[in-house]
C-alpha atoms as a PDB file:
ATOM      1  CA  UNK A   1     -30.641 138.671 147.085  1.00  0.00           C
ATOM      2  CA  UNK A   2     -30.648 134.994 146.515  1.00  0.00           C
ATOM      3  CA  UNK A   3     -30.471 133.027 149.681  1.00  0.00           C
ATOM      4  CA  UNK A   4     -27.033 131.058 150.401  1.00  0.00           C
ATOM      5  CA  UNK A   5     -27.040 127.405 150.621  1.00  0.00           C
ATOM      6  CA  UNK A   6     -25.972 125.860 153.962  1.00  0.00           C
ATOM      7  CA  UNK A   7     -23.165 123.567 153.317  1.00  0.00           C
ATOM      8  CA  UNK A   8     -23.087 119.974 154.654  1.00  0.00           C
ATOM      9  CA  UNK A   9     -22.013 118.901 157.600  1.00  0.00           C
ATOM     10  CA  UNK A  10     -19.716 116.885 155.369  1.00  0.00           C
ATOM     11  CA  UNK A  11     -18.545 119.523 152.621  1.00  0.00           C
ATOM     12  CA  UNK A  12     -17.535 121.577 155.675  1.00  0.00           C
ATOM     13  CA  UNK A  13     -15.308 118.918 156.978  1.00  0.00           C
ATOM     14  CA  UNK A  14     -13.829 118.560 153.629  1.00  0.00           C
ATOM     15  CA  UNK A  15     -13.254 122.222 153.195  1.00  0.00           C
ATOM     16  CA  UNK A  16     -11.387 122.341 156.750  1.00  0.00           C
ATOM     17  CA  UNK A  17      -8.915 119.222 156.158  1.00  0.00           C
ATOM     18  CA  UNK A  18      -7.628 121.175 152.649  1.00  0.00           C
ATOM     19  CA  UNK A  19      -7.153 124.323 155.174  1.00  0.00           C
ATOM     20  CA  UNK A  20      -5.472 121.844 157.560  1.00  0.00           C
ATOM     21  CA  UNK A  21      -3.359 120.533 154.693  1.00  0.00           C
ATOM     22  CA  UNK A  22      -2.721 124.135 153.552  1.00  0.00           C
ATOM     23  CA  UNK A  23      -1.761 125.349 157.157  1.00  0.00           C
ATOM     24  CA  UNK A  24       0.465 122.146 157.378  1.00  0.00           C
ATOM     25  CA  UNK A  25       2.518 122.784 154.230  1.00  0.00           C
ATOM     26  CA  UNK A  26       3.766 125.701 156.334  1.00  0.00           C
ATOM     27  CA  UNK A  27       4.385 127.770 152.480  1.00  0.00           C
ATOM     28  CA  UNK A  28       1.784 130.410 153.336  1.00  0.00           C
ATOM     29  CA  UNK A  29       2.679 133.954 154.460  1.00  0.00           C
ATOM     30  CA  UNK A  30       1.890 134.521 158.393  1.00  0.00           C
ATOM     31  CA  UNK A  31      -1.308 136.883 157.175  1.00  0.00           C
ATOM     32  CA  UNK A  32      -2.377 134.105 154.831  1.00  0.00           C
ATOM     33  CA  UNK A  33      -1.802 131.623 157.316  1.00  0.00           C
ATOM     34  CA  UNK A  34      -4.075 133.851 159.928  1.00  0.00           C
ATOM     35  CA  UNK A  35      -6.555 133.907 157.213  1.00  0.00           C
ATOM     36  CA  UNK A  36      -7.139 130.306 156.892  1.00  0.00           C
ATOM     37  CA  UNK A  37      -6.925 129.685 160.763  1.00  0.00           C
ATOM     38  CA  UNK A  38      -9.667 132.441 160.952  1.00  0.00           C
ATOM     39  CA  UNK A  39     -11.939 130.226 158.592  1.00  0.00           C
ATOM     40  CA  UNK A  40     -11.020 126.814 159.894  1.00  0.00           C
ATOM     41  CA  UNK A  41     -12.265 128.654 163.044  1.00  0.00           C
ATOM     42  CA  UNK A  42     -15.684 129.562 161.652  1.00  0.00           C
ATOM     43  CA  UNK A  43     -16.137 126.048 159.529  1.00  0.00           C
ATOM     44  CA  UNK A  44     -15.274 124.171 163.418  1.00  0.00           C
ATOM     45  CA  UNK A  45     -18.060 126.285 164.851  1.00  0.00           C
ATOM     46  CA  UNK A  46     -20.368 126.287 162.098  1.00  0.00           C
ATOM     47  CA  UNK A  47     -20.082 122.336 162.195  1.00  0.00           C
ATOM     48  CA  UNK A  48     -20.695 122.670 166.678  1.00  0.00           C
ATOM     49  CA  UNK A  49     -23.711 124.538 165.712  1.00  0.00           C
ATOM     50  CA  UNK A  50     -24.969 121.649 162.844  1.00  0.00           C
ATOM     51  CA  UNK A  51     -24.480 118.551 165.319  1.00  0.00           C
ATOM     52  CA  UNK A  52     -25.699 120.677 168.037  1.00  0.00           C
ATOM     53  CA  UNK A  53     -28.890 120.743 166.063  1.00  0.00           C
ATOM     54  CA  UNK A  54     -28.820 117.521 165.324  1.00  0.00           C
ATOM     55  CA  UNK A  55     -28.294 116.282 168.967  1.00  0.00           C
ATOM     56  CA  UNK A  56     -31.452 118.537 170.085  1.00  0.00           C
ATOM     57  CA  UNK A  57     -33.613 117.185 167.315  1.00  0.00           C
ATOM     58  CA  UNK A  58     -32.819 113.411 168.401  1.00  0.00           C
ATOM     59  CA  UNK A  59     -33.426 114.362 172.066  1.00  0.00           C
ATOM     60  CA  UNK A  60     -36.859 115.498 170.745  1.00  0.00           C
ATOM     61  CA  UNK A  61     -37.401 112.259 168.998  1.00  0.00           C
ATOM     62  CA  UNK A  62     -36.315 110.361 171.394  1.00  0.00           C
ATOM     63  CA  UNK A  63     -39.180 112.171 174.172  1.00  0.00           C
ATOM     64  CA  UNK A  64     -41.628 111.339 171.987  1.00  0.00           C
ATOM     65  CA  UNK A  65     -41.112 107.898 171.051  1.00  0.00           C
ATOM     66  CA  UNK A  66     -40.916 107.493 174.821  1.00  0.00           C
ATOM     67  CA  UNK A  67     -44.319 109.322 175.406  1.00  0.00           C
ATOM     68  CA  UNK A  68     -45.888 106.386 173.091  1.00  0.00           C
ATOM     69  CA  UNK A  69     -44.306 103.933 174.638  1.00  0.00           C
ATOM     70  CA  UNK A  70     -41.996 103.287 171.618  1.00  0.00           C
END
């Protein structure tokens, strides 16, 4: 099984405004509708979890610069 490439913090904010845009257009059924709020749900948290990482990995940085006296 081949592994599956993380999108970018970028491609995922593209991929929610078209669902925004879709959801806004207000010509889906109500179970396609749920559909795409379901996965604008999942791309918002997958994107909390990215700049969560993010944020941890500058804290880190940031401790060791200070450590050196950087």
């Amino acid at each position: 099984m081949a592994a599956r490439k993380d999108k970018s913090i970028e491609e995922t904010f593209q991929e929610l405004e078209q669902i925004i845009k879709d959801l806004e257009a207000g010509e889906n059924s109500l179970e396609d509708s749920f559909k795409k709020y379901e996965a604008g749900m999942k791309l918002i948290k997958s994107c909390n979890d990215k700049i969560e990482k993010v944020e941890k990995q500058i804290l880190v940085l940031e401790e060791g610069g200070e450590e050196r006296g950087v």
